[in-house]
C-alpha atoms as a PDB file:
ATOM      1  CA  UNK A   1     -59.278  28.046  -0.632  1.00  0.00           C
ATOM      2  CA  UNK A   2     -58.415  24.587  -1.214  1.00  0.00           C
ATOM      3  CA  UNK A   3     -54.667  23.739  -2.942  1.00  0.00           C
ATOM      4  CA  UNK A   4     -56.567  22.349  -6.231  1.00  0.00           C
ATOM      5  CA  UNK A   5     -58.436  26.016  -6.454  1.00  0.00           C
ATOM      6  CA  UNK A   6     -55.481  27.603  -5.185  1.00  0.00           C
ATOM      7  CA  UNK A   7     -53.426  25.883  -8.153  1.00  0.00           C
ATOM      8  CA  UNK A   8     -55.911  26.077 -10.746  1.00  0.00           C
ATOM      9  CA  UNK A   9     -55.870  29.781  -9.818  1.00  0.00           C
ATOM     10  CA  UNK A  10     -52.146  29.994 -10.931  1.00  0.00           C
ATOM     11  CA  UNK A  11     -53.141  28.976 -14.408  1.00  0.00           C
ATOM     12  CA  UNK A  12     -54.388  31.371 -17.021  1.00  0.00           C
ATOM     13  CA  UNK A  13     -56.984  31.244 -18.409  1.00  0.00           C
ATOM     14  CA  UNK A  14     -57.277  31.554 -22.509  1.00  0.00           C
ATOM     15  CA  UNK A  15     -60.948  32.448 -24.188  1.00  0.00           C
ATOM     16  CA  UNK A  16     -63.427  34.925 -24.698  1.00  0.00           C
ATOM     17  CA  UNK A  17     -66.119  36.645 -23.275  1.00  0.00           C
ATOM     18  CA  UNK A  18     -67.360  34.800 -20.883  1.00  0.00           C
ATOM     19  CA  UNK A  19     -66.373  31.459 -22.521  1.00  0.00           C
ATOM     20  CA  UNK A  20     -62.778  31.028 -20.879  1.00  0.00           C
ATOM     21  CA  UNK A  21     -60.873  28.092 -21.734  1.00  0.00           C
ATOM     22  CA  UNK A  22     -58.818  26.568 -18.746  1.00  0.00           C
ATOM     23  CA  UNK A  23     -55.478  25.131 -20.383  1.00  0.00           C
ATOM     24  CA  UNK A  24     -53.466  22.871 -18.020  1.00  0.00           C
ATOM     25  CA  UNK A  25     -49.767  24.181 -17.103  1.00  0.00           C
ATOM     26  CA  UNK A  26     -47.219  21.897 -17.629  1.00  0.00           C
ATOM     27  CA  UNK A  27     -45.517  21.204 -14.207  1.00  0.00           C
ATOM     28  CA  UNK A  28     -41.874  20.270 -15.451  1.00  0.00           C
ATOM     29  CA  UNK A  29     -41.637  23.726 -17.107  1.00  0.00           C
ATOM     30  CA  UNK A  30     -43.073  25.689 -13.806  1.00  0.00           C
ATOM     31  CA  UNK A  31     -41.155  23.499 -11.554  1.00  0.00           C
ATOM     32  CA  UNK A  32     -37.869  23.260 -13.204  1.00  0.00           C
ATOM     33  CA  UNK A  33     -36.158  24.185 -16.818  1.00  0.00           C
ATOM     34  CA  UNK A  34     -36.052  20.983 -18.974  1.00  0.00           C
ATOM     35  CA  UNK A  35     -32.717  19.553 -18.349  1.00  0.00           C
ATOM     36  CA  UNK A  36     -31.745  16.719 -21.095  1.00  0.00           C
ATOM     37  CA  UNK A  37     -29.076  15.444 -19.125  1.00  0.00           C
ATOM     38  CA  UNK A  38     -31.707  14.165 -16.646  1.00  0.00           C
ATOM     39  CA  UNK A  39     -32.728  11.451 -18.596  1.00  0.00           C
ATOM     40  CA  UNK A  40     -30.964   8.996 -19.693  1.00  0.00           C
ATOM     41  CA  UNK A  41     -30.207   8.170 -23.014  1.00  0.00           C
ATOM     42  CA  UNK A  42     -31.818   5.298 -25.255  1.00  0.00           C
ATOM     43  CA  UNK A  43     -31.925   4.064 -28.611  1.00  0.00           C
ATOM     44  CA  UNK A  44     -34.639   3.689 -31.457  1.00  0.00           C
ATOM     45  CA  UNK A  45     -34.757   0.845 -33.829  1.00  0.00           C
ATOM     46  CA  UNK A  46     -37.609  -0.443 -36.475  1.00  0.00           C
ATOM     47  CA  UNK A  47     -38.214  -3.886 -36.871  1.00  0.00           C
ATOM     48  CA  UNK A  48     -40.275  -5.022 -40.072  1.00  0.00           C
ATOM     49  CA  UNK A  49     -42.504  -8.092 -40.183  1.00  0.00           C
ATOM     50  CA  UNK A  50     -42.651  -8.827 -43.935  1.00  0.00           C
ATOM     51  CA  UNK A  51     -45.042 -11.274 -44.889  1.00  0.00           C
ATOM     52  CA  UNK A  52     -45.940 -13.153 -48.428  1.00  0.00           C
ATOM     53  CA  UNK A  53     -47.494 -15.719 -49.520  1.00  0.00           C
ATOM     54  CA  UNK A  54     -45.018 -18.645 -50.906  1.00  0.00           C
ATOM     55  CA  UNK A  55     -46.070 -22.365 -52.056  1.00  0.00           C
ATOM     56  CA  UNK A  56     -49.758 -21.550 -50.758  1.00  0.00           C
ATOM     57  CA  UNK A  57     -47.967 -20.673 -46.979  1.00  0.00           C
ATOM     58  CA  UNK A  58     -48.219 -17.372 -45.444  1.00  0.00           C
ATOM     59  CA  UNK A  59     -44.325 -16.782 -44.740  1.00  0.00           C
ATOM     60  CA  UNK A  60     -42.119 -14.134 -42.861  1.00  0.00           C
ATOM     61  CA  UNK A  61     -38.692 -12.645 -43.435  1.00  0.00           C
ATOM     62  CA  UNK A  62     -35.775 -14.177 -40.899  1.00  0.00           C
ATOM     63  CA  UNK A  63     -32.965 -13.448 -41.127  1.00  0.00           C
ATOM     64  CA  UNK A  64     -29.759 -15.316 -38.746  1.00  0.00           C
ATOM     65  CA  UNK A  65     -27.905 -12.657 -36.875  1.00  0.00           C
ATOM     66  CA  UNK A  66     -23.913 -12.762 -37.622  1.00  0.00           C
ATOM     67  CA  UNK A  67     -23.297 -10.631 -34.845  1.00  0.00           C
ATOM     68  CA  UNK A  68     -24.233 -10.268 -30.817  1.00  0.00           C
ATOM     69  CA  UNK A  69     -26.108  -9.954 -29.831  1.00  0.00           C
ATOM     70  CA  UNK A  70     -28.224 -13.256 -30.343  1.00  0.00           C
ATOM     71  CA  UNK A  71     -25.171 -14.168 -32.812  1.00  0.00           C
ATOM     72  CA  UNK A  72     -26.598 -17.040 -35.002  1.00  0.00           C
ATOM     73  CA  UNK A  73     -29.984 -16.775 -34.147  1.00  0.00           C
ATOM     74  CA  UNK A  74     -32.759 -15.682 -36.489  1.00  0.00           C
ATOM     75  CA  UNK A  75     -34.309 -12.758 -35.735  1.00  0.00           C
ATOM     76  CA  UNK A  76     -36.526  -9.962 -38.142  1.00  0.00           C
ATOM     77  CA  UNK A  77     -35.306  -7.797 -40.033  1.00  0.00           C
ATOM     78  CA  UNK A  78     -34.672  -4.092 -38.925  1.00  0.00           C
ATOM     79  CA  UNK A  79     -31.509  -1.446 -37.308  1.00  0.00           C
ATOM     80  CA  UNK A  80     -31.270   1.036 -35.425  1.00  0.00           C
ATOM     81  CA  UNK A  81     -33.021   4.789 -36.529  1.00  0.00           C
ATOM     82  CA  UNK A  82     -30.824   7.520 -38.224  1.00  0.00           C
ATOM     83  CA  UNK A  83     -30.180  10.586 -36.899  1.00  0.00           C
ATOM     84  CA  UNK A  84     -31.911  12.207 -39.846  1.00  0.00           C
ATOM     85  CA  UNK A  85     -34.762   9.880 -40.535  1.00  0.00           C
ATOM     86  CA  UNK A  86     -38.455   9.755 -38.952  1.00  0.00           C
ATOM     87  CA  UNK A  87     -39.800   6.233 -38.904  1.00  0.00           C
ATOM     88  CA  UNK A  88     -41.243   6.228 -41.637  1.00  0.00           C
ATOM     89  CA  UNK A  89     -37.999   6.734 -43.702  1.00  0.00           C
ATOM     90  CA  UNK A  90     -36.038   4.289 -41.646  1.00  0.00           C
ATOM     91  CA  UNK A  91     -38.608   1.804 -42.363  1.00  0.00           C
ATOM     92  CA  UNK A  92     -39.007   2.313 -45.947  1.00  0.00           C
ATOM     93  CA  UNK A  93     -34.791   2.183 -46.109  1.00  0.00           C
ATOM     94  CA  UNK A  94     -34.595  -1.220 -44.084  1.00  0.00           C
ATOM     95  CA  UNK A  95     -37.937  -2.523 -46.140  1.00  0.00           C
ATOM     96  CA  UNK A  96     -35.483  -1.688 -49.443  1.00  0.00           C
ATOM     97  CA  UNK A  97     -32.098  -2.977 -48.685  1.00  0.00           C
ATOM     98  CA  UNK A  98     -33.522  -6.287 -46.981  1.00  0.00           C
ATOM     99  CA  UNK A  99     -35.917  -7.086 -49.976  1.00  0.00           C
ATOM    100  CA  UNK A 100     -35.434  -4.553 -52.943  1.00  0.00           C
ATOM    101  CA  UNK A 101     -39.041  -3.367 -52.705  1.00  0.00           C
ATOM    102  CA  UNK A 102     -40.205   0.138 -52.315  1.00  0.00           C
ATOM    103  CA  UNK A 103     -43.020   1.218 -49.534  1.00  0.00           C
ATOM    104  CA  UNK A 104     -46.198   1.932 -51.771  1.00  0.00           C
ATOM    105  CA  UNK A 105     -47.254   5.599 -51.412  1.00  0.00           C
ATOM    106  CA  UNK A 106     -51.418   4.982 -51.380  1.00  0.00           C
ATOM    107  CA  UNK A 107     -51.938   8.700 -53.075  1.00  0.00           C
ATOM    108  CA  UNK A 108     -49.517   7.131 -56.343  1.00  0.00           C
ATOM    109  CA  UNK A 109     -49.833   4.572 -58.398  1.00  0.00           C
ATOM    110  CA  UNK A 110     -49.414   0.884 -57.480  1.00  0.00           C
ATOM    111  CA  UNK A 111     -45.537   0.218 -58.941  1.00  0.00           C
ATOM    112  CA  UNK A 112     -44.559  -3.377 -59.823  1.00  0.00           C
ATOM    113  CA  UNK A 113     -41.904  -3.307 -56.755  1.00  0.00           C
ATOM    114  CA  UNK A 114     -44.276  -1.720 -54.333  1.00  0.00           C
ATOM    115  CA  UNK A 115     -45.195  -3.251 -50.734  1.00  0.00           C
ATOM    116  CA  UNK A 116     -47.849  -2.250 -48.441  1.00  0.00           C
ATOM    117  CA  UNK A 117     -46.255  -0.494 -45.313  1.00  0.00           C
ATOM    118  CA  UNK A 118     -47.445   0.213 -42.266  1.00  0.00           C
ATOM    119  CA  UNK A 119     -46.752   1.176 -38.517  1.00  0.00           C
ATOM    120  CA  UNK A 120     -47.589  -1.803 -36.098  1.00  0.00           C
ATOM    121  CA  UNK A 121     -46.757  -1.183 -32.225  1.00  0.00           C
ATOM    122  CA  UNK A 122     -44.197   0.114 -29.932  1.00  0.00           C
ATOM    123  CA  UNK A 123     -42.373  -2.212 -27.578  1.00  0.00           C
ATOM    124  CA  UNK A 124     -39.589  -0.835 -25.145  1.00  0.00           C
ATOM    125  CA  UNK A 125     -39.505  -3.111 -22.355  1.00  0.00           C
ATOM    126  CA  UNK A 126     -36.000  -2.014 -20.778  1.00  0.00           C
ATOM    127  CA  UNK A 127     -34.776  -5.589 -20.994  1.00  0.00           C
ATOM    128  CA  UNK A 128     -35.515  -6.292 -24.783  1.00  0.00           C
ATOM    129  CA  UNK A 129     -32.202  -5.611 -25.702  1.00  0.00           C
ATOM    130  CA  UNK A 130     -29.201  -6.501 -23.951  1.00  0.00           C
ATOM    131  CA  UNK A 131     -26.326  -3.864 -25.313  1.00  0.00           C
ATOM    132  CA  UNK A 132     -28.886  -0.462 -23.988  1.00  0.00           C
ATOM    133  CA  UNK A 133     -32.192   0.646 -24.031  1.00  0.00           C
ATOM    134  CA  UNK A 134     -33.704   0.235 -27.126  1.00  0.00           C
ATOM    135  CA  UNK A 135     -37.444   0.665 -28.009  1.00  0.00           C
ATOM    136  CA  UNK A 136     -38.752  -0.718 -31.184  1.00  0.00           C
ATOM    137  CA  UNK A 137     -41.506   0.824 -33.369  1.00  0.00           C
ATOM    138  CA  UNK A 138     -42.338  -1.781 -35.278  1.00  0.00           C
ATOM    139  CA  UNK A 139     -43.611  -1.870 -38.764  1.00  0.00           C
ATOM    140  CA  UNK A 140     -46.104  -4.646 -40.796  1.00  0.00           C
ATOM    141  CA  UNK A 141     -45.218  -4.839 -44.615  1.00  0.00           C
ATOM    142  CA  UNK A 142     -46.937  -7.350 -47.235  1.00  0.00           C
ATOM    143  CA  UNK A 143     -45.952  -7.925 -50.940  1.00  0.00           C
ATOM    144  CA  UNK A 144     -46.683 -10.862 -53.265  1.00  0.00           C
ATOM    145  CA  UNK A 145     -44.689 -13.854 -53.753  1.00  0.00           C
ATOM    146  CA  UNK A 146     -40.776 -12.679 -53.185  1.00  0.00           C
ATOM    147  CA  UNK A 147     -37.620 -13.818 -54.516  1.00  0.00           C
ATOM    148  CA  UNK A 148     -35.129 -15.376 -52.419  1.00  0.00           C
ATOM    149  CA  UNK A 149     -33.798 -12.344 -50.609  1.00  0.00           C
ATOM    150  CA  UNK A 150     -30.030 -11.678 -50.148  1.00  0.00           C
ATOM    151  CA  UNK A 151     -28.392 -11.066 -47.028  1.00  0.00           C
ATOM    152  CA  UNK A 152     -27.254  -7.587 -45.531  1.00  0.00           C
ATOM    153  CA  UNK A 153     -26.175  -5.842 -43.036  1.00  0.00           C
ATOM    154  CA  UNK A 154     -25.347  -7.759 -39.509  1.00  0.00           C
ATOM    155  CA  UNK A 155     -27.196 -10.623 -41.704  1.00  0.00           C
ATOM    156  CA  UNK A 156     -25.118 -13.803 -41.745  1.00  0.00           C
ATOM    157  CA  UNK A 157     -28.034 -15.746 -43.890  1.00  0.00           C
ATOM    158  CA  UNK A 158     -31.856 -14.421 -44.855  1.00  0.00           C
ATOM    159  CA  UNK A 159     -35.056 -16.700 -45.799  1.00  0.00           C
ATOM    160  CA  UNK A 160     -38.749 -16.639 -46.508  1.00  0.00           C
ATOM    161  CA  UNK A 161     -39.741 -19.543 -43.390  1.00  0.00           C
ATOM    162  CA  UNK A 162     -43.391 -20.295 -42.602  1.00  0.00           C
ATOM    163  CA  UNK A 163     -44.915 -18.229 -39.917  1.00  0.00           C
ATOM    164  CA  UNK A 164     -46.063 -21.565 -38.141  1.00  0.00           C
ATOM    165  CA  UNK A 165     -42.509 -22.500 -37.544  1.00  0.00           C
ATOM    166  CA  UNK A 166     -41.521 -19.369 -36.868  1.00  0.00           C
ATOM    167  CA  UNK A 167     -43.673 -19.136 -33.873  1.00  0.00           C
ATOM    168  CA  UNK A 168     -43.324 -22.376 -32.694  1.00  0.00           C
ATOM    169  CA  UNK A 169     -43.142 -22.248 -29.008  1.00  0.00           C
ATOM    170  CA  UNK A 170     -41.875 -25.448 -28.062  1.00  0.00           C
ATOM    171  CA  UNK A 171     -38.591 -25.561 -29.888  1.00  0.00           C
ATOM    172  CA  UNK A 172     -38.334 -22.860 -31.669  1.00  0.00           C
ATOM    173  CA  UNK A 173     -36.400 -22.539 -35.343  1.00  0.00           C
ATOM    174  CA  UNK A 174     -34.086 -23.800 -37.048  1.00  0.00           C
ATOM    175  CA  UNK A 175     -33.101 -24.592 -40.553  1.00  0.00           C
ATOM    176  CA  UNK A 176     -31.992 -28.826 -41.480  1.00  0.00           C
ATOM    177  CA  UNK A 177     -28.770 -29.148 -39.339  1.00  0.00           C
ATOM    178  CA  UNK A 178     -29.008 -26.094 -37.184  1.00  0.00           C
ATOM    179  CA  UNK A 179     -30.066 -25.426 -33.556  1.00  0.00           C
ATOM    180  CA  UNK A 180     -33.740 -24.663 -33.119  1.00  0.00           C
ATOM    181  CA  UNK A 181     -33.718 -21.659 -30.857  1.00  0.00           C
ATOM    182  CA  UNK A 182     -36.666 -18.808 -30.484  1.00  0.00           C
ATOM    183  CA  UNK A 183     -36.509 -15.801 -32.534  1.00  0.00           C
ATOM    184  CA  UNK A 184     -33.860 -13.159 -30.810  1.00  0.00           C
ATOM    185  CA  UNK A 185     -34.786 -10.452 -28.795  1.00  0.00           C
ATOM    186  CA  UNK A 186     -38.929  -9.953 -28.345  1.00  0.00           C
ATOM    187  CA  UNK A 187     -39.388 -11.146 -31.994  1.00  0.00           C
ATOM    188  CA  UNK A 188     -41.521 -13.680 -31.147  1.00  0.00           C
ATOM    189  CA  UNK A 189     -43.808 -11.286 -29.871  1.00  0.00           C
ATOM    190  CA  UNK A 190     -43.554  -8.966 -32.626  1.00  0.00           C
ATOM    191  CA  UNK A 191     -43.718 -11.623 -35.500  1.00  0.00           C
ATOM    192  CA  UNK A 192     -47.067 -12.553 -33.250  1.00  0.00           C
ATOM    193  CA  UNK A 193     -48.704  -9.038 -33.636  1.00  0.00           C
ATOM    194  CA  UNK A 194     -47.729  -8.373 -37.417  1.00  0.00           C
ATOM    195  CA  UNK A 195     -49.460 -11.702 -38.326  1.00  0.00           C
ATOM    196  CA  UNK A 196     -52.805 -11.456 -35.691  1.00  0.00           C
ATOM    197  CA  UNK A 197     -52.894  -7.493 -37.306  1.00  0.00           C
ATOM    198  CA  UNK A 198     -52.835  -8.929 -41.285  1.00  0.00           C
ATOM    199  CA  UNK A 199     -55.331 -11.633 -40.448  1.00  0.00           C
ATOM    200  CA  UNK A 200     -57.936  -9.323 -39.205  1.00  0.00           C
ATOM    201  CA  UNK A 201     -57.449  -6.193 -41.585  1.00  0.00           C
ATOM    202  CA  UNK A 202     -58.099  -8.791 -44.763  1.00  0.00           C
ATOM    203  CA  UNK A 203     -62.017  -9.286 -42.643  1.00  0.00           C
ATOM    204  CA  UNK A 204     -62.727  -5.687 -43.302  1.00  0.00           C
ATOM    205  CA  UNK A 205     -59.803  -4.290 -45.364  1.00  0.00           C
ATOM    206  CA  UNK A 206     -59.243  -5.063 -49.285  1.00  0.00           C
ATOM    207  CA  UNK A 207     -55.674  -5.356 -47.710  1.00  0.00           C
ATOM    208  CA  UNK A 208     -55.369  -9.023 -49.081  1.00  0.00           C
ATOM    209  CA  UNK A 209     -54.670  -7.456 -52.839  1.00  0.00           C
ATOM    210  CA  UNK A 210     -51.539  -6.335 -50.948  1.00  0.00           C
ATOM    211  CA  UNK A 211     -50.477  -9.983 -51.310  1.00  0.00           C
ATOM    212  CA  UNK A 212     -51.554 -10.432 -55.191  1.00  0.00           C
ATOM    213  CA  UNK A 213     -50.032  -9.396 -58.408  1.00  0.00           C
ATOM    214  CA  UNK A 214     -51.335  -6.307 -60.346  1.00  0.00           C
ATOM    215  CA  UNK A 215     -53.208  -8.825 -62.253  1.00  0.00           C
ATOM    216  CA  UNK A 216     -55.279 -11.963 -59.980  1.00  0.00           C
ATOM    217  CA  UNK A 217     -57.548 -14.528 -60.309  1.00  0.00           C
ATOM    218  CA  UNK A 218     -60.566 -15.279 -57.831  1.00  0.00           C
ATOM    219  CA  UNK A 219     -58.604 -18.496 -57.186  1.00  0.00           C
ATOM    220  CA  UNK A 220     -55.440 -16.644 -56.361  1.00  0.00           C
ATOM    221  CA  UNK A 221     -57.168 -14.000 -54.007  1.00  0.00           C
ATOM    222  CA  UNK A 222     -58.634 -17.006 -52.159  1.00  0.00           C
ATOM    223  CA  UNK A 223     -55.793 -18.536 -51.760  1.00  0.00           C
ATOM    224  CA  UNK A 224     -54.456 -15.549 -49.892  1.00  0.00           C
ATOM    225  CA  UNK A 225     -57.141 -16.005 -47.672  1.00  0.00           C
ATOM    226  CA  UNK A 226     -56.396 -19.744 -46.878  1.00  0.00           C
ATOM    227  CA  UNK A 227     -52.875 -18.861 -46.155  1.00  0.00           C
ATOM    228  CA  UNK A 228     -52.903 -15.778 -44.369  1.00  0.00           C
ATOM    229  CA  UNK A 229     -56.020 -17.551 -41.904  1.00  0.00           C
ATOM    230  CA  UNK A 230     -54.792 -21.259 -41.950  1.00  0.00           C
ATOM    231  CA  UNK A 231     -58.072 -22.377 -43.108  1.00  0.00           C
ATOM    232  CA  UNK A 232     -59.468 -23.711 -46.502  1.00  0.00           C
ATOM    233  CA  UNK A 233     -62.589 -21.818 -47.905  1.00  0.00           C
ATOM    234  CA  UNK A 234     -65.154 -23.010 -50.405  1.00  0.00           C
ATOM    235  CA  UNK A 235     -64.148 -21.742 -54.045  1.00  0.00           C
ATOM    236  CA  UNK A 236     -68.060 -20.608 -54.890  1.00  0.00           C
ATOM    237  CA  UNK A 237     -68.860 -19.222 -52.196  1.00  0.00           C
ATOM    238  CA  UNK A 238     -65.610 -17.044 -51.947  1.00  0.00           C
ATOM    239  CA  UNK A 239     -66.132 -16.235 -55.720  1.00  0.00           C
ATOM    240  CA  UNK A 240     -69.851 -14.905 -54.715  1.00  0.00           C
ATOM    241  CA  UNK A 241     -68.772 -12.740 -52.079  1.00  0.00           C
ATOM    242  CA  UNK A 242     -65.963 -10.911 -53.226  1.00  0.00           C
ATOM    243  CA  UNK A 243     -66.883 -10.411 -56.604  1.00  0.00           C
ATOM    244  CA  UNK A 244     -70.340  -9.109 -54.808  1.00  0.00           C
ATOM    245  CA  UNK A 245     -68.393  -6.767 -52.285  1.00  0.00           C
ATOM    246  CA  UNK A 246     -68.586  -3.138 -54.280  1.00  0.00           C
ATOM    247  CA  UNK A 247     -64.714  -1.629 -55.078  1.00  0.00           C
ATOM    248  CA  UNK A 248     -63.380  -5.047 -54.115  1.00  0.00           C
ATOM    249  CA  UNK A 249     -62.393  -6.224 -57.466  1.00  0.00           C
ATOM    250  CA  UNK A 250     -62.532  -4.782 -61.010  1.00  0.00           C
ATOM    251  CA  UNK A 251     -62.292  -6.783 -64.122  1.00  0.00           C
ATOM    252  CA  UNK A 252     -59.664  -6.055 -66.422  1.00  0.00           C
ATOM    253  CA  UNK A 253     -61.243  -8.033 -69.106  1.00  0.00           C
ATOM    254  CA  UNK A 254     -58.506 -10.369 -69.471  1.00  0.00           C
ATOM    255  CA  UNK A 255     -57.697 -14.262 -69.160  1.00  0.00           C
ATOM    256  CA  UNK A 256     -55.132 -16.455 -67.407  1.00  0.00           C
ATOM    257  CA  UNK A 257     -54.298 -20.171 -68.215  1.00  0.00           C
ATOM    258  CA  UNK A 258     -51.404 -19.996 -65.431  1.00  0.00           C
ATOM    259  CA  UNK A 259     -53.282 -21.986 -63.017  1.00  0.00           C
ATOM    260  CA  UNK A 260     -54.285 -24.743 -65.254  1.00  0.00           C
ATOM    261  CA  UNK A 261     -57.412 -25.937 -67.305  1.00  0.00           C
ATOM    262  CA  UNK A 262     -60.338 -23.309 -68.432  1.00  0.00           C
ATOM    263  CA  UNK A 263     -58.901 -19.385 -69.039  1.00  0.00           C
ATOM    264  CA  UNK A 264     -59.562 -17.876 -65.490  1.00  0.00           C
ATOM    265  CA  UNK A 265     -60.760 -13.926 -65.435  1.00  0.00           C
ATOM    266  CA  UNK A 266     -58.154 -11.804 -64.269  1.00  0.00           C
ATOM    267  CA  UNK A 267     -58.712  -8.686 -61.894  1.00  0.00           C
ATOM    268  CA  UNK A 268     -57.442  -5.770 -60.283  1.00  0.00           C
ATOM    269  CA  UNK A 269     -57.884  -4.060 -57.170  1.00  0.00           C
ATOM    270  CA  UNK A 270     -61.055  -1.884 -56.933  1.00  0.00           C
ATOM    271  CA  UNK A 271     -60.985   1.607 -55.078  1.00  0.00           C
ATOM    272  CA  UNK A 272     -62.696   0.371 -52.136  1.00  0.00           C
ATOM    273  CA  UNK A 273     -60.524   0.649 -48.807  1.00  0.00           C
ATOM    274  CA  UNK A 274     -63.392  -0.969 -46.282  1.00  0.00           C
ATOM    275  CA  UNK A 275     -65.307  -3.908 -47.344  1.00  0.00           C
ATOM    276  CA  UNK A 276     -68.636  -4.002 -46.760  1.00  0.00           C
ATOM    277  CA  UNK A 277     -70.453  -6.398 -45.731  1.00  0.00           C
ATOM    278  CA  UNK A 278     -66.699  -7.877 -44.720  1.00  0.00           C
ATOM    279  CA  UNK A 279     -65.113 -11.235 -45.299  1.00  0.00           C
ATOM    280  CA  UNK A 280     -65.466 -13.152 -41.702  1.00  0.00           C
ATOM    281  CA  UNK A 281     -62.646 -15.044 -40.651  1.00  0.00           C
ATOM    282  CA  UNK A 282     -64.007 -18.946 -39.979  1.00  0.00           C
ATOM    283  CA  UNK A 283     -63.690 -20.214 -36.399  1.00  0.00           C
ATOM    284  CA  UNK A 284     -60.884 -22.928 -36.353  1.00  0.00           C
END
């Protein structure tokens, strides 16, 4: 008998009949008791990208470390996981004490001070953080146009700062009299992901709402659009296609003067999660 029938004959088997099931043994617990102590130890952080739309610009969080490491640099916003929480809840507590908002729960309501939260990747390369190892699970969260936000935490300063300058690889960011430095740790990267993952979900998703008042004009969705992709879209045609796209938008059978001239329709967010047909980002 070969060793791979000789080990598969080790294994139960699980079913019935003559339909068994073969289930695959795990080989740490047949080789060895788990042992904690034989790995070491690391820690687990969340890091939030939080993007709005300010002064027509899609913009991010930053906030400048007053601590090491990184001390003065900006970085996103974020700390280190509770020994109590799941991610979820240490995301939703960060998303709160660094802007005030609460994570939107999608079976409630939509509340005033609600953001769209969600999980965005993993990153744990061992060098990421200098003090230990620390793996990140970052999260992507959108709201509409913020207040300044106050600082917390480790936080000597906090800002809304374009995304373009953010990710500006040849020097970096800095306020008017500061050092331009990149963003600390693997920020850069992360800040990269959170905005690449918003611009495609508002192709297919009505996830551009997320960026909107309760209460929006055509003009104000498409706005969104321009910011979040960088690029400037015809006002008719936009206004055909999303009013067009079923559970996109509903009418709430009011009027707006905010922006200016003629009383613009106001709307709300329809029901529909997927848009279909979707709203194709224009090649730059």
């Amino acid at each position: 008998m070969s060793a791979v029938r000789a080990e598969l004959s080790e294994v139960p088997f699980e079913g019935h009949g003559q339909d068994p099931v073969y289930r695959q043994a795990d080989d740490y617990d047949r080789v060895m008791p788990y042992d904690p102590s034989a790995f070491p130890p690391f820690a687990v952080t969340v890091d939030l990208v939080v993007l709005t739309v300010r002064r027509h610009a899609l913009c991010a969080l930053a906030v400048r470390r007053g601590e090491p490491p990184y001390q003065g640099r900006w970085a996103l916003p974020g700390g280190f996981v509770r020994g109590d929480e799941d991610l979820t809840t240490a995301a939703a507590r960060e998303l709160a004490e660094e802007t005030g908002l609460h994570a939107h729960d999608p079976a409630g309501p939509v509340l005033p001070n609600a953001a769209h939260l969600e999980q965005l990747a993993t990153y744990g390369d061992p060098k990421r953080d200098p003090r230990m190892r620390v793996v990140s699970v970052a999260h992507l969260a959108l709201a509409p146009d913020l207040p300044a936000p106050r600082p917390g935490g480790d936080a000597h300063s906090v800002r809304w700062a374009p995304v373009e300058d953010l990710l500006d690889r040849e020097v970096g960011y800095g306020r008017e009299g500061e050092q331009e430095a990149p963003l600390a740790f693997d920020h850069a990267r992360i800040l990269a992901d959170g905005v690449e993952r918003a611009r495609s979900k508002i192709e297919y998703s009505s996830l551009a709402t997320a960026f909107c008042p309760q209460e929006f004009t055509v003009g104000e969705l498409r706005r969104v659009y321009e910011a979040v992709w960088g690029v400037a879209l015809d006002p008719r045609n936009f206004h055909r296609k999303v009013t067009g796209t079923p559970g996109f938008l509903v009418p709430t059978g009011g009027t707006t003067t905010r922006q200016g001239g003629r009383p613009a329709q106001l709307f709300r967010a329809g029901g529909a999660t997927l848009l279909n047909p979707p709203m194709l980002r224009p090649e730059a």
